[in-house]
C-alpha atoms as a PDB file:
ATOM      1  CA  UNK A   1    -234.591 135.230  -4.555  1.00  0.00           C
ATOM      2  CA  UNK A   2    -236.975 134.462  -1.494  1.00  0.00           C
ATOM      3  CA  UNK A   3    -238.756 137.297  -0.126  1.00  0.00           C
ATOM      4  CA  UNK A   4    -236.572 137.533   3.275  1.00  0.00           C
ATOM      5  CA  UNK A   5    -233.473 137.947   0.968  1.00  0.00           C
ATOM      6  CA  UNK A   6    -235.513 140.594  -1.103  1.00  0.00           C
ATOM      7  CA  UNK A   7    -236.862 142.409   2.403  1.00  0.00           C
ATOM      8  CA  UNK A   8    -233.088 143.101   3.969  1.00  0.00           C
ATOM      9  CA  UNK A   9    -231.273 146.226   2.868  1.00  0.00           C
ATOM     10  CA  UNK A  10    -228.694 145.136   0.284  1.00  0.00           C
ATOM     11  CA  UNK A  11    -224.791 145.678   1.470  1.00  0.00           C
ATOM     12  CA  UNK A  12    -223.054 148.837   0.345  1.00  0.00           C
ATOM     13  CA  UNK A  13    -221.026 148.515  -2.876  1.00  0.00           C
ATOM     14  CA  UNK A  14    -218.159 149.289  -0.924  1.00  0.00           C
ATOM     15  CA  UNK A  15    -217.348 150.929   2.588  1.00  0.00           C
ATOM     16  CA  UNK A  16    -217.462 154.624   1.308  1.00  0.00           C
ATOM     17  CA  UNK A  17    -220.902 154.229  -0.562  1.00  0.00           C
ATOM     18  CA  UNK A  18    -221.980 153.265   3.253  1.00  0.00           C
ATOM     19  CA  UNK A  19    -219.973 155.898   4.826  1.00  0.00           C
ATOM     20  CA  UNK A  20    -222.336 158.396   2.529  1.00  0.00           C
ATOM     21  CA  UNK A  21    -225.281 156.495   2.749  1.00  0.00           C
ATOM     22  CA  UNK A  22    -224.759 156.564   6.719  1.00  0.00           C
ATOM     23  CA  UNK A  23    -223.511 160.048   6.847  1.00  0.00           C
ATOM     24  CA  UNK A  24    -226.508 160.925   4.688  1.00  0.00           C
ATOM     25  CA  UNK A  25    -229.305 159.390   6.869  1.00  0.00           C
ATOM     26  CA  UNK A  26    -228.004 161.359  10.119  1.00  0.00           C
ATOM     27  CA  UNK A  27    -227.852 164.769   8.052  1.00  0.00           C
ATOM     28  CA  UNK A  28    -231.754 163.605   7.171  1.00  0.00           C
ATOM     29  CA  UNK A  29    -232.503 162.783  11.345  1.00  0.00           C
ATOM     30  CA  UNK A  30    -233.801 159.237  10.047  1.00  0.00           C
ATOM     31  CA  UNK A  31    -233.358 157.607  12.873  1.00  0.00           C
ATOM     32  CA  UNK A  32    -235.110 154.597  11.306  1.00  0.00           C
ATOM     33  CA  UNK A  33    -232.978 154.917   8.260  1.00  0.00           C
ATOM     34  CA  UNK A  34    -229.703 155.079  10.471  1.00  0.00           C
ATOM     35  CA  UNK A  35    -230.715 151.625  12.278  1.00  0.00           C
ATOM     36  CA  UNK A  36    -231.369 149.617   9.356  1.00  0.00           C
ATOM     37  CA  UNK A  37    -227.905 150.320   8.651  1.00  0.00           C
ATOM     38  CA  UNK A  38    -226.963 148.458  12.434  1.00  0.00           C
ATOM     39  CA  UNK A  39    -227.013 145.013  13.172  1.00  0.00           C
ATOM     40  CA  UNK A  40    -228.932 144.033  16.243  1.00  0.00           C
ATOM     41  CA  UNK A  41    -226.403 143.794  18.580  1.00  0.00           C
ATOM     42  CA  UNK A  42    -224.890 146.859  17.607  1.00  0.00           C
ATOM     43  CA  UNK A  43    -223.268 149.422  20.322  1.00  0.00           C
ATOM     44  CA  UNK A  44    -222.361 153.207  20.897  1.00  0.00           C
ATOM     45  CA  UNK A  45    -220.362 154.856  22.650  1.00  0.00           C
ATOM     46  CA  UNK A  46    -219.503 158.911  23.176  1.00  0.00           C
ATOM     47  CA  UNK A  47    -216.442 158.809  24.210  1.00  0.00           C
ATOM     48  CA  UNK A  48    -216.140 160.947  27.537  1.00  0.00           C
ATOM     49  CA  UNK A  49    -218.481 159.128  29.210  1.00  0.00           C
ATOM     50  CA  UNK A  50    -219.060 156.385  30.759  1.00  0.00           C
ATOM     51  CA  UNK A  51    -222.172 154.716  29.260  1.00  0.00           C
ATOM     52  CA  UNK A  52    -221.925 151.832  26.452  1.00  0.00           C
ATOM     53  CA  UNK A  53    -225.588 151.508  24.774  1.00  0.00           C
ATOM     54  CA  UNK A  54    -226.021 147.997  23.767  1.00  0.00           C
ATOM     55  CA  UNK A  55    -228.543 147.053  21.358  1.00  0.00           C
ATOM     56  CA  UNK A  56    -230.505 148.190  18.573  1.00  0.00           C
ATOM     57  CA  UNK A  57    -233.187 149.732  20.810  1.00  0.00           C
ATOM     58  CA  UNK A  58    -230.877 151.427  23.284  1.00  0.00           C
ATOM     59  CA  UNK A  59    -229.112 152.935  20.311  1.00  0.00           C
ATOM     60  CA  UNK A  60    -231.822 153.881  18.624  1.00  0.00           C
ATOM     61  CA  UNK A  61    -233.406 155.626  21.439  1.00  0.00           C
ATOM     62  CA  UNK A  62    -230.120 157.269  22.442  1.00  0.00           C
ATOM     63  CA  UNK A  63    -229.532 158.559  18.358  1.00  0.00           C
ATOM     64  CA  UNK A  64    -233.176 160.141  18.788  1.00  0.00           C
ATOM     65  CA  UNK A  65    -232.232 162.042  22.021  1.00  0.00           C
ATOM     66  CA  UNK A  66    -229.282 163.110  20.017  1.00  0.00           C
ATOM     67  CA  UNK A  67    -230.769 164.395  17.188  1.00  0.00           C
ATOM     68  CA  UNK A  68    -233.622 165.987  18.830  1.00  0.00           C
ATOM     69  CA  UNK A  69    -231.324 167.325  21.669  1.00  0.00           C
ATOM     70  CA  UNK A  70    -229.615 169.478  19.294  1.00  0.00           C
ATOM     71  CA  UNK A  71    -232.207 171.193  16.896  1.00  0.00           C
ATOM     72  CA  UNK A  72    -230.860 171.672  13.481  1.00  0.00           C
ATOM     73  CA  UNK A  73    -228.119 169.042  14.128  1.00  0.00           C
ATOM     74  CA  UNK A  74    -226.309 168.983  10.732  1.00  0.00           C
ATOM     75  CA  UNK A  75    -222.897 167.022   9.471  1.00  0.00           C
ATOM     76  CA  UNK A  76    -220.369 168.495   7.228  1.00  0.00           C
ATOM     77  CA  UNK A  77    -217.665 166.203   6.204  1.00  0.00           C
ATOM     78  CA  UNK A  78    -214.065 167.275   6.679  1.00  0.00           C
ATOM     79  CA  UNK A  79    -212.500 163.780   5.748  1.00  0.00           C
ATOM     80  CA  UNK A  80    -213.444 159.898   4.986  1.00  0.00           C
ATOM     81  CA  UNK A  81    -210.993 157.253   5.545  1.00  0.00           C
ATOM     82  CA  UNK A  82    -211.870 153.214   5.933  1.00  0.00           C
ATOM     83  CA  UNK A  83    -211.640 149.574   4.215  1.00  0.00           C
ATOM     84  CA  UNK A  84    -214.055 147.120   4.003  1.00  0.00           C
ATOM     85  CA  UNK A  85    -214.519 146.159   8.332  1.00  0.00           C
ATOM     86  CA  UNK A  86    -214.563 150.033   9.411  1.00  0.00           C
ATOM     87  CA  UNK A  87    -213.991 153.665   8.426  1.00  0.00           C
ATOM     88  CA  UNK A  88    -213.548 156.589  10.178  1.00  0.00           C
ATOM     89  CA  UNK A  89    -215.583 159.667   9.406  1.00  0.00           C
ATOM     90  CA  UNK A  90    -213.964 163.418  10.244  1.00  0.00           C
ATOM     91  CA  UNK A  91    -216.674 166.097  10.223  1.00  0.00           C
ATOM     92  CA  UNK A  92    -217.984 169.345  11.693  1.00  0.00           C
ATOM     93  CA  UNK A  93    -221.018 169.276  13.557  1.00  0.00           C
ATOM     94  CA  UNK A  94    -223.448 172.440  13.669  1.00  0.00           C
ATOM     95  CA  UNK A  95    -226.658 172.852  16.128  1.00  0.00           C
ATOM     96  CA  UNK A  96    -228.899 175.234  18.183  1.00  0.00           C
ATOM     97  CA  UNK A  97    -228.444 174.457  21.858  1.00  0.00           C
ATOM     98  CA  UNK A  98    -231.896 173.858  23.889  1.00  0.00           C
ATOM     99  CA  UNK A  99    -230.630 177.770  25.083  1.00  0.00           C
ATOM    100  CA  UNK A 100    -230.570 179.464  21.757  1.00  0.00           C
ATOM    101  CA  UNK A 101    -227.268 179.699  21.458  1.00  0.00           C
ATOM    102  CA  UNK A 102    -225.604 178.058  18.581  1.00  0.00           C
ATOM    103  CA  UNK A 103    -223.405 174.481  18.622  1.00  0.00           C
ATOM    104  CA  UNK A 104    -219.919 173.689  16.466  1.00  0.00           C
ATOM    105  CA  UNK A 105    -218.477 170.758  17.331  1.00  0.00           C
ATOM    106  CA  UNK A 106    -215.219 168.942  15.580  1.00  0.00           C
ATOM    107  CA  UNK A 107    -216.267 165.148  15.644  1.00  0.00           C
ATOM    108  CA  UNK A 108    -214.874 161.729  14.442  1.00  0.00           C
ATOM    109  CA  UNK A 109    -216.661 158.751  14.630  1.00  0.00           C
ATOM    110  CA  UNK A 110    -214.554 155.546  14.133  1.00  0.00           C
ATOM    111  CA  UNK A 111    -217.529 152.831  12.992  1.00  0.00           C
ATOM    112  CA  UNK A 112    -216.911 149.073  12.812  1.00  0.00           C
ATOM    113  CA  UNK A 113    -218.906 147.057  10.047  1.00  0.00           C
ATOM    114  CA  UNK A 114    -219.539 143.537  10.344  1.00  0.00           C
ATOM    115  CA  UNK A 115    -221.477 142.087   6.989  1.00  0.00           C
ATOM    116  CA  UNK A 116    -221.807 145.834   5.515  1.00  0.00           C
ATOM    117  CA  UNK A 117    -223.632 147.077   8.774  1.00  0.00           C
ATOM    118  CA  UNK A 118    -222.209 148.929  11.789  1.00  0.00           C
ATOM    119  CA  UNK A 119    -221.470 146.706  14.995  1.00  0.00           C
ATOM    120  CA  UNK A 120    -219.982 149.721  16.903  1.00  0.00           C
ATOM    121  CA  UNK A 121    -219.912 153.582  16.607  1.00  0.00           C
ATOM    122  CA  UNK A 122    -217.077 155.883  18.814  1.00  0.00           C
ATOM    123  CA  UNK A 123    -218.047 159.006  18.797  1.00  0.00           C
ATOM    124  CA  UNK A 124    -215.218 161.894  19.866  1.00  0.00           C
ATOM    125  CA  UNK A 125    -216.345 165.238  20.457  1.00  0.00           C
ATOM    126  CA  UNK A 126    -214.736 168.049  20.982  1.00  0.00           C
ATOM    127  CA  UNK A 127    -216.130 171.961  21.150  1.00  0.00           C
ATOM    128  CA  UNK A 128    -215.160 174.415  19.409  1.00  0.00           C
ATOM    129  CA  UNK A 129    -214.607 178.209  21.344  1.00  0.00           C
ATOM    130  CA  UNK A 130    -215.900 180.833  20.109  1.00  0.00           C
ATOM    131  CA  UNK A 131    -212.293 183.259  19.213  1.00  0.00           C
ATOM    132  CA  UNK A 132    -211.661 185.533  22.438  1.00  0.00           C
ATOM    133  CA  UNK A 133    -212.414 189.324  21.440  1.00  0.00           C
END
């Protein structure tokens, strides 16, 4: 095996060992970790607005604003579903807002791979209310 082949990250075993793998790095805020699971011209998008970020460095660097954004960010899976070219991830996401005041979100992300690594990431948001009193 030549040393480039040993230096990339081997492919998942199969699209739900990623899935966990992936899942786990953003629970950890390795934002490193997360990209080395991307391929270089890998793209995200929030869905709601407007902006596509292109690239492993404007990903990256919008994943870091993310994570920092929202302190405490943490994933709980709901539900996993995929094959071997995507899979979509159900989960609930839990934060402090830069006010205080605490974050629950219900999110999917619907990730496409391309040679075990993500080529796009959809993210859908949607916030949860607080039950009226």
């Amino acid at each position: 095996m030549s040393s480039s082949a040993a230096a990339k990250i081997a492919p998942a075993s199969s699209w739900k060992d990623f899935a966990t793998r992936y899942n786990a790095a953003w629970n950890a805020h390795d934002v490193p970790g997360i990209m080395a699971m991307h391929v270089d011209d890998t793209s995200y998008q929030r869905h709601g607005s407007p902006k596509v970020y292109k690239g492993k460095d404007a990903v990256a660097e919008q994943f870091g604003k993310d994570i920092s954004g929202l302190p405490g960010i943490k994933f709980e899976p709901v539900a996993l579903y995929g094959s071997d070219d995507h899979f979509v991830s159900e989960s609930i996401l839990t934060a402090t807002a830069p006010d205080g005041k605490p974050v629950t979100m219900e999110l999917v992300d619907v990730i496409t791979l391309r040679d075990g690594k993500v080529v796009h990431k959809s993210s859908y948001f949607v916030q949860s209310r607080p039950p009226k009193t």
